[in-house]
C-alpha atoms as a PDB file:
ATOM      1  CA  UNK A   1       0.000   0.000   0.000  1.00  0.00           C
ATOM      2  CA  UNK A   2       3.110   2.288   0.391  1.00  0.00           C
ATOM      3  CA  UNK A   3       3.542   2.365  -3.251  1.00  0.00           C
ATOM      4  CA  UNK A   4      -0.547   3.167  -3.806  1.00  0.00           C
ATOM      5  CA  UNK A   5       0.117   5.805  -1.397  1.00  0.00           C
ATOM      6  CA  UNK A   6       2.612   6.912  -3.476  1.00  0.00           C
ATOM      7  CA  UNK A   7       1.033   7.306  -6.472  1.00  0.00           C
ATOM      8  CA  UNK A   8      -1.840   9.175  -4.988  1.00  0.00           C
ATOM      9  CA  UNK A   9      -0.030  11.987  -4.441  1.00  0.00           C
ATOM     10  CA  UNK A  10       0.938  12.207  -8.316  1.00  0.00           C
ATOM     11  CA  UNK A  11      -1.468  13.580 -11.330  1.00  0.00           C
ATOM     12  CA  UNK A  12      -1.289  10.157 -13.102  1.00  0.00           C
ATOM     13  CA  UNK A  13      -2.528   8.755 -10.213  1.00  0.00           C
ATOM     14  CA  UNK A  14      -5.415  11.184  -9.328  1.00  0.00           C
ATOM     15  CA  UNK A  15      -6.557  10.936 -12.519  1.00  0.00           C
ATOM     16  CA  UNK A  16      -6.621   7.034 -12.028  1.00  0.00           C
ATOM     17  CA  UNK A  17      -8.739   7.523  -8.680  1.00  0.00           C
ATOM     18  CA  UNK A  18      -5.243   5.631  -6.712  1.00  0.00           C
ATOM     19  CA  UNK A  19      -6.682   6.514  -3.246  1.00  0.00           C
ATOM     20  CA  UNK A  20      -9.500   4.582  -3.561  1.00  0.00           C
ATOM     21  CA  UNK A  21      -7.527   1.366  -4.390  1.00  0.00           C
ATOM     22  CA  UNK A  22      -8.324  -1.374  -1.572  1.00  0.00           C
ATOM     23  CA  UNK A  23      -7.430  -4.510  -3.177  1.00  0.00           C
ATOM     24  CA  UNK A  24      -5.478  -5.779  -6.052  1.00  0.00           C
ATOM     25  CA  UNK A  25      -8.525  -6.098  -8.008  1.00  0.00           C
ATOM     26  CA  UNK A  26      -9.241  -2.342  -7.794  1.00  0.00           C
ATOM     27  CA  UNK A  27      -5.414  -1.619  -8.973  1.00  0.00           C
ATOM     28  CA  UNK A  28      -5.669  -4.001 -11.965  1.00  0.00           C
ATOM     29  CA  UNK A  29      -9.301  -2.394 -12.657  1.00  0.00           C
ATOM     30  CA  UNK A  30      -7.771   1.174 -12.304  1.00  0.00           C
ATOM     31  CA  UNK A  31      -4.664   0.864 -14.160  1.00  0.00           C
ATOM     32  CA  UNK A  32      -5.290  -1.012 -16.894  1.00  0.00           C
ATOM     33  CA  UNK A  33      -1.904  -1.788 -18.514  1.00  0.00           C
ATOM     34  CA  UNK A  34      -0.178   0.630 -20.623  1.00  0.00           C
ATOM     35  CA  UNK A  35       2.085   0.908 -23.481  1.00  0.00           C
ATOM     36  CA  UNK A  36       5.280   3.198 -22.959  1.00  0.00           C
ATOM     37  CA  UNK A  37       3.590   5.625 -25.539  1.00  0.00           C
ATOM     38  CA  UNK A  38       0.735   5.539 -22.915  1.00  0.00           C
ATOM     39  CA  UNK A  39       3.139   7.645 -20.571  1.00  0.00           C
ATOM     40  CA  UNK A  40       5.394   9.572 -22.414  1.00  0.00           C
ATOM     41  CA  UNK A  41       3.130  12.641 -21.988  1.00  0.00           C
ATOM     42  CA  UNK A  42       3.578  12.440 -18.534  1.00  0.00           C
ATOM     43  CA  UNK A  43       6.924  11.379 -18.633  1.00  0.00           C
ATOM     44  CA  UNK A  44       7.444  14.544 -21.014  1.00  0.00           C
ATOM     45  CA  UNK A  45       6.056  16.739 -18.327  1.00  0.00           C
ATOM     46  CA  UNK A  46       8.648  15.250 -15.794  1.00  0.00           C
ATOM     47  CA  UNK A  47      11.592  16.401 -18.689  1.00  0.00           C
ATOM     48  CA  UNK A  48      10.164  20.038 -18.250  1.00  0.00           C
ATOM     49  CA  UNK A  49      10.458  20.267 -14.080  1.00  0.00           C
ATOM     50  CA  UNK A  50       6.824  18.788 -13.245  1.00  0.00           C
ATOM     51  CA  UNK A  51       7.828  15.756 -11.729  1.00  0.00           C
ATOM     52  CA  UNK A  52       4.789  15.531 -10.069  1.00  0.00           C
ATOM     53  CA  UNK A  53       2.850  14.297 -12.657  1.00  0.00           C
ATOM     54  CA  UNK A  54       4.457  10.591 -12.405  1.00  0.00           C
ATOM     55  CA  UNK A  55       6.520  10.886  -9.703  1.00  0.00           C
ATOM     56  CA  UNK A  56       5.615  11.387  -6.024  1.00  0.00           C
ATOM     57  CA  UNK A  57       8.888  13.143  -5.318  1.00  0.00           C
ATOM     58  CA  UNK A  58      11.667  14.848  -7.589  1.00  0.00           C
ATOM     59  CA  UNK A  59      14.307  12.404  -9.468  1.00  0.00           C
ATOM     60  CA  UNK A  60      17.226  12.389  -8.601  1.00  0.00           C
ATOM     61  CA  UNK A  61      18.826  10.536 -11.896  1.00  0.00           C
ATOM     62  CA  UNK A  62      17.924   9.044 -15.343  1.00  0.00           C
ATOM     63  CA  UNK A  63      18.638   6.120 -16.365  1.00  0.00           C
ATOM     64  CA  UNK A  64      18.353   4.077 -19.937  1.00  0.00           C
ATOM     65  CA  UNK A  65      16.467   0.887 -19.644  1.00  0.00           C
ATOM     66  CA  UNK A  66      16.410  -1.980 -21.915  1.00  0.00           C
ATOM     67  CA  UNK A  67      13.379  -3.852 -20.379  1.00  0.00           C
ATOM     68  CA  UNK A  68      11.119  -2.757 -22.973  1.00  0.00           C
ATOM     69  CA  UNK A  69      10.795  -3.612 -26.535  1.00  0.00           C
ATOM     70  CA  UNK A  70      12.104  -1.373 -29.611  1.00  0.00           C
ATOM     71  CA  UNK A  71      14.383   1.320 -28.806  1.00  0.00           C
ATOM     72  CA  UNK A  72      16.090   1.799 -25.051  1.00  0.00           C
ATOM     73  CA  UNK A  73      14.130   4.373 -22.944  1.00  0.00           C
ATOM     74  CA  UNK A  74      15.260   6.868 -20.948  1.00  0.00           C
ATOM     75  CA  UNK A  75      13.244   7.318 -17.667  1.00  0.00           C
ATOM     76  CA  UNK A  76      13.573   9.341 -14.174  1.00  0.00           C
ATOM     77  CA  UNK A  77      14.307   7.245 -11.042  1.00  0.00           C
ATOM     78  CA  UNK A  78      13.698   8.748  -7.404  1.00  0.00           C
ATOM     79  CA  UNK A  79      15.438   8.732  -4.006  1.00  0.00           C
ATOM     80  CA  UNK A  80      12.597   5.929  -2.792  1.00  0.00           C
ATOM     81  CA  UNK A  81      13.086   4.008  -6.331  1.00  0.00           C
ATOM     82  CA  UNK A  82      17.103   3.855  -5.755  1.00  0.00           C
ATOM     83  CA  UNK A  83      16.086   3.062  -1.660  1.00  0.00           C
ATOM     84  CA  UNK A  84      14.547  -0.214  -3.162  1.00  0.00           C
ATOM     85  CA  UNK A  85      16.633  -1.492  -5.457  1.00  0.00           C
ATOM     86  CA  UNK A  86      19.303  -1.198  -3.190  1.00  0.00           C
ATOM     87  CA  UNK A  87      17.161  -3.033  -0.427  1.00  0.00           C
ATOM     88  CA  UNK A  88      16.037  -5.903  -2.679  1.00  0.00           C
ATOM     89  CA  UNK A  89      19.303  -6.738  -3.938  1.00  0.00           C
ATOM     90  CA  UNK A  90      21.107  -7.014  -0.298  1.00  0.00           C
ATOM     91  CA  UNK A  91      17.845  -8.921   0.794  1.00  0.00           C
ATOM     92  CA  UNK A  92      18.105 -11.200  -2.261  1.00  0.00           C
ATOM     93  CA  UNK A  93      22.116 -12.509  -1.581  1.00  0.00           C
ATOM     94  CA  UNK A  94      20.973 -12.729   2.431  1.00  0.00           C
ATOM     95  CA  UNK A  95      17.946 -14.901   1.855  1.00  0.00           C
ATOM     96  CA  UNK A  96      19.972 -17.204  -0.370  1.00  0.00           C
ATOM     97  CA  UNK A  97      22.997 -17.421   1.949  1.00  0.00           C
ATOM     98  CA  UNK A  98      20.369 -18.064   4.900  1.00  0.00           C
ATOM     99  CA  UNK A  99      18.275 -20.651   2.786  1.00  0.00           C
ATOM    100  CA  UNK A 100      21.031 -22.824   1.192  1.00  0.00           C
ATOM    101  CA  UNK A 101      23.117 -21.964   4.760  1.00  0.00           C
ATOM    102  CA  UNK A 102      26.100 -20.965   2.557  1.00  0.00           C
ATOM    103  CA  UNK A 103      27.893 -17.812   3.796  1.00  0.00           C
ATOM    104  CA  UNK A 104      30.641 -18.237   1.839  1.00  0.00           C
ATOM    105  CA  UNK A 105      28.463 -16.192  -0.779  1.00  0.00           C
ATOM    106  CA  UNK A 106      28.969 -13.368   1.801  1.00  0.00           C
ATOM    107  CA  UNK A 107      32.452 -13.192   1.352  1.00  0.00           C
ATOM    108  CA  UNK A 108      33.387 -13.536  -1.882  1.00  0.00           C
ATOM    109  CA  UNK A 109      33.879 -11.355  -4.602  1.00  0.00           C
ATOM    110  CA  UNK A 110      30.660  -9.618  -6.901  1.00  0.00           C
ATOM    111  CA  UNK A 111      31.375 -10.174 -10.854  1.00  0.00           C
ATOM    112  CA  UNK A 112      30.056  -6.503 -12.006  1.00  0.00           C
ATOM    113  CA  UNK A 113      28.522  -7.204 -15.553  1.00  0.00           C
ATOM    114  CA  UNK A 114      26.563  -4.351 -15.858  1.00  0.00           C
ATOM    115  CA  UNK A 115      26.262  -1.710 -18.729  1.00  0.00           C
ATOM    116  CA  UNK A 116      27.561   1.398 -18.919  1.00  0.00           C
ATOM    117  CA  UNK A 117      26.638   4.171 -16.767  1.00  0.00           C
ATOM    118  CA  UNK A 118      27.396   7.383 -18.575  1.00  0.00           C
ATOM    119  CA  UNK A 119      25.742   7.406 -22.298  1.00  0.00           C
ATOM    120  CA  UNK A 120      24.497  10.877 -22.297  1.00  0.00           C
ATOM    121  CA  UNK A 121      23.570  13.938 -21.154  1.00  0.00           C
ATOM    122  CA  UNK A 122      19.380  14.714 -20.815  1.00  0.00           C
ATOM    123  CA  UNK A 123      18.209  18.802 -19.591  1.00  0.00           C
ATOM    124  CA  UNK A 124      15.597  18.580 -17.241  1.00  0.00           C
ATOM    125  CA  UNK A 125      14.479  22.186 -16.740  1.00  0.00           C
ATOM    126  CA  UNK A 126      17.885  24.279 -15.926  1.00  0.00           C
ATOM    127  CA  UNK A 127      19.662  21.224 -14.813  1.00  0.00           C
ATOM    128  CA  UNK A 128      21.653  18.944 -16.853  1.00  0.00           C
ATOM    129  CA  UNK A 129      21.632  15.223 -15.579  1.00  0.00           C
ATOM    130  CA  UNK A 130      24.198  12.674 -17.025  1.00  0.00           C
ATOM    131  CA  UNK A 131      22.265   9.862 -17.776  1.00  0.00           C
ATOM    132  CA  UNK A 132      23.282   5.546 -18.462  1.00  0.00           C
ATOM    133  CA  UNK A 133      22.085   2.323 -19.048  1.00  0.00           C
ATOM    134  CA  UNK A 134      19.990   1.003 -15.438  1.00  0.00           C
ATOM    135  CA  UNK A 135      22.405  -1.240 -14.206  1.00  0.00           C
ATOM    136  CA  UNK A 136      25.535   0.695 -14.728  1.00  0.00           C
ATOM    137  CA  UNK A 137      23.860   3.342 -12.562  1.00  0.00           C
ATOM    138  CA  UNK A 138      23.138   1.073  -9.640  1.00  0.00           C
ATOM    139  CA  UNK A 139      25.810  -0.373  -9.451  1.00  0.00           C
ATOM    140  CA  UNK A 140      27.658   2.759  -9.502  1.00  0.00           C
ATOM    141  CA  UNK A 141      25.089   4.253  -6.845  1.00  0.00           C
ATOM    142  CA  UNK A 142      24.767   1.801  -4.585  1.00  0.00           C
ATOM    143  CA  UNK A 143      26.623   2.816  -1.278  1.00  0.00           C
ATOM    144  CA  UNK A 144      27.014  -1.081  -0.266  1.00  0.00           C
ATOM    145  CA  UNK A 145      28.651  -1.726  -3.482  1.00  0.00           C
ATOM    146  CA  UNK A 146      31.504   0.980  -2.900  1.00  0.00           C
ATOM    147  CA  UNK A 147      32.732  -1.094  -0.077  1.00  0.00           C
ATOM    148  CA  UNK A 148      32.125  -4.401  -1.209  1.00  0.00           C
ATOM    149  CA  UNK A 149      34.268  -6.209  -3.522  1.00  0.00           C
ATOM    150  CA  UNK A 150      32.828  -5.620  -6.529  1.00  0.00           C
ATOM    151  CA  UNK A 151      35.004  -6.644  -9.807  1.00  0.00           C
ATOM    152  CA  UNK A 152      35.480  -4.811 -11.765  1.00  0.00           C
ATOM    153  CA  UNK A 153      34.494  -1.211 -10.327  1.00  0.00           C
ATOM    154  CA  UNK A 154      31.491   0.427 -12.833  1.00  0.00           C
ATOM    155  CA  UNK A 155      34.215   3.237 -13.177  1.00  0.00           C
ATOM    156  CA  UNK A 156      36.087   0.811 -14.822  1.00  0.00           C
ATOM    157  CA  UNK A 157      33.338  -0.389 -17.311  1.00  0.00           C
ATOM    158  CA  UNK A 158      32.740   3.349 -18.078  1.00  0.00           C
ATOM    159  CA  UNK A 159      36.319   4.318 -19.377  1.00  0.00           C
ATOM    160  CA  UNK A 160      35.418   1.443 -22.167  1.00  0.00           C
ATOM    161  CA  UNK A 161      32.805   4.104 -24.021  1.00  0.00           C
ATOM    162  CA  UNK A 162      29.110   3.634 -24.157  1.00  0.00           C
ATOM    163  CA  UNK A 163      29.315   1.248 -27.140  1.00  0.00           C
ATOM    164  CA  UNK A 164      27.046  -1.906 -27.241  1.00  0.00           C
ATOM    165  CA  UNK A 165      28.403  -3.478 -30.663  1.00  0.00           C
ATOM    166  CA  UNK A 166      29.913  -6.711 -31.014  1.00  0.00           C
ATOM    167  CA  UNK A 167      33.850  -5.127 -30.369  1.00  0.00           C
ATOM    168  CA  UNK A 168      32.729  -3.145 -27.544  1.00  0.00           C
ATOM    169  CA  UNK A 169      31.378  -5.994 -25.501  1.00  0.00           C
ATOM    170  CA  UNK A 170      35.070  -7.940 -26.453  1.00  0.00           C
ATOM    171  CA  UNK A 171      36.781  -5.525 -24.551  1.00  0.00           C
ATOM    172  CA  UNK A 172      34.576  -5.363 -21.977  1.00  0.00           C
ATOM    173  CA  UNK A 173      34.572  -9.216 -21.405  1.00  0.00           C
ATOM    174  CA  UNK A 174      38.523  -9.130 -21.724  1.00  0.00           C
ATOM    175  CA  UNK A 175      38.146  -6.672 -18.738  1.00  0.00           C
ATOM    176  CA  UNK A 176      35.901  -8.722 -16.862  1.00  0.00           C
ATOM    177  CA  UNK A 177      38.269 -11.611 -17.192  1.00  0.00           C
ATOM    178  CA  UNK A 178      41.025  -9.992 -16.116  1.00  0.00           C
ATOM    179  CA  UNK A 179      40.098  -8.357 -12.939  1.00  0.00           C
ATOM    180  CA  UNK A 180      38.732 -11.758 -11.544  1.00  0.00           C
ATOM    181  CA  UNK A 181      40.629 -14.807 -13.100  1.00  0.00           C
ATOM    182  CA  UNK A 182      42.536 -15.350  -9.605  1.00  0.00           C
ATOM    183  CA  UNK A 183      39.628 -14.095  -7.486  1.00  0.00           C
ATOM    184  CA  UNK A 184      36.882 -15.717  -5.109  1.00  0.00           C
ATOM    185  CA  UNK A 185      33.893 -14.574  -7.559  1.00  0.00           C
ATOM    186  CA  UNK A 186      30.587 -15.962  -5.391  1.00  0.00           C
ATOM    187  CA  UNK A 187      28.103 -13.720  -7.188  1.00  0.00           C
ATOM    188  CA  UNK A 188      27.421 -12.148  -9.952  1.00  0.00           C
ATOM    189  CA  UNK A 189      25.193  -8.826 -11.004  1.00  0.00           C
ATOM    190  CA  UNK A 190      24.222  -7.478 -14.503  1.00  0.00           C
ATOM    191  CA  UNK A 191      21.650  -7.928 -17.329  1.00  0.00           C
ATOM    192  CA  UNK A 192      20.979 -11.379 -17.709  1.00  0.00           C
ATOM    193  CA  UNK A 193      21.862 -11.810 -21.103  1.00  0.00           C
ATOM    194  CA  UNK A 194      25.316 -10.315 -20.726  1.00  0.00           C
ATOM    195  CA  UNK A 195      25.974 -12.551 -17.855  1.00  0.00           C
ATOM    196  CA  UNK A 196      25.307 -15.510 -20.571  1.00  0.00           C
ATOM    197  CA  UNK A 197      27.265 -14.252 -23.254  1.00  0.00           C
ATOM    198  CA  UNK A 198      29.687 -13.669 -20.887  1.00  0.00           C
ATOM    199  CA  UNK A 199      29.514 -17.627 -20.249  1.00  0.00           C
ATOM    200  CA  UNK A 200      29.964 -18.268 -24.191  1.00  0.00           C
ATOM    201  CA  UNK A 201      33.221 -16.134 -23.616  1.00  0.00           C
ATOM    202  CA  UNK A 202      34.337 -18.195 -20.728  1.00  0.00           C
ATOM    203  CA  UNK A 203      33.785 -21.627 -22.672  1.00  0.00           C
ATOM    204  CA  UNK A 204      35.490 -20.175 -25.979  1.00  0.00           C
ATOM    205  CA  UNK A 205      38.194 -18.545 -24.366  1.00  0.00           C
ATOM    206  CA  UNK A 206      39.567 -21.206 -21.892  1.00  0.00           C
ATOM    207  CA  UNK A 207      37.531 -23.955 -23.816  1.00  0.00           C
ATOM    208  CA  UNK A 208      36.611 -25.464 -20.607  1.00  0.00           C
ATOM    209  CA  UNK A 209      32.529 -25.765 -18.915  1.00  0.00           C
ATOM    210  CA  UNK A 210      32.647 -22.878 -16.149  1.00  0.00           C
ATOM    211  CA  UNK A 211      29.240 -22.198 -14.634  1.00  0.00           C
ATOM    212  CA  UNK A 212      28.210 -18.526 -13.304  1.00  0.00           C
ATOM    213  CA  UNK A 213      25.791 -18.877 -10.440  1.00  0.00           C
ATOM    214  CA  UNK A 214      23.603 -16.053  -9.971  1.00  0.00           C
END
């Protein structure tokens, strides 16, 4: 209900009646699913300082997503937003090291495989926001991350260009390699169909079976 609460307080939301949702069935009858045409007017309104049509607070970054079809979006992301992706993830590697009672996870080293996190630059009203692919920005902005040992650092990723073409992701997997042949790798983060190429690289490179477990 936080997040209902949350939306109640935006335009988008008002105009969807939010504060009268009680029950699943009233979201799913309220906000019938939309395309990402469906809110680029409001996203648009966001891009010219009135975040409070989508958005129950200001963003504080843009990021480029991939998890839609056709073209990569760029989208706002808030304080709360960052608050929870940050929460999930740490919950995520605790439950598993809790359920499978394997705390070894817990010390290891975290295989970075993220995208870049500086593509462009986006004006939002009289402020200029450098803006990147979702998980690049994460894992650059998550606090836990900076002390943790993640391999290799998203700074590192970044000074390898913004390219996604064939060449682009060589280097980037020859970097990946490098920074964590002789290290205790127990988890690894990033789009899942990097971390699988990423596998193809392994077996073609040292033409041996390594599994990545997630």
């Amino acid at each position: 209900m936080n997040l209902i609460k949350s939306y109640s307080q935006t335009l988008y939301g008002r105009e969807h009646n939010a504060e009268s949702i009680v029950s699943i069935s009233d979201f799913q009858r309220l906000f019938p699913i939309v395309k990402f045409d469906g809110l680029r007017p409001m996203i648009d309104k966001v891009r010219e300082g009135h975040y409070e049509a989508l958005l129950a607070e200001p963003p504080t970054n843009w990021v480029m997503t991939r998890g839609t079809t056709g073209r990569p979006k760029v989208i706002p992301i808030t304080k709360a937003h960052l608050d929870q992706i940050f929460s999930c993830g740490a919950r995520a590697i605790v439950n598993y090291a809790l359920r499978r009672k394997d705390y070894e996870i817990l010390a290891g080293g975290i295989l970075n495989l993220s995208f870049p996190s500086m593509v462009g630059t986006i004006q939002i009203g009289e402020r200029l926001f450098t803006y990147g692919y979702s998980s690049g920005t994460y894992s650059k902005l998550n606090p836990a991350l900076a002390r943790a040992s993640l391999l290799p650092k998203q700074e590192e990723i970044d000074r390898l260009g913004s390219g996604i073409r064939k060449e682009d992701w060589t280097r980037r997997f020859d970097l990946f390699f490098e920074r964590t042949r002789d290290k205790n790798i127990m988890c690894v983060m990033g789009v899942t169909h990097v971390i699988l190429e990423f596998a193809r690289y392994l077996k073609k490179t040292l033409r041996r079976n390594y599994y990545l477990i997630a």
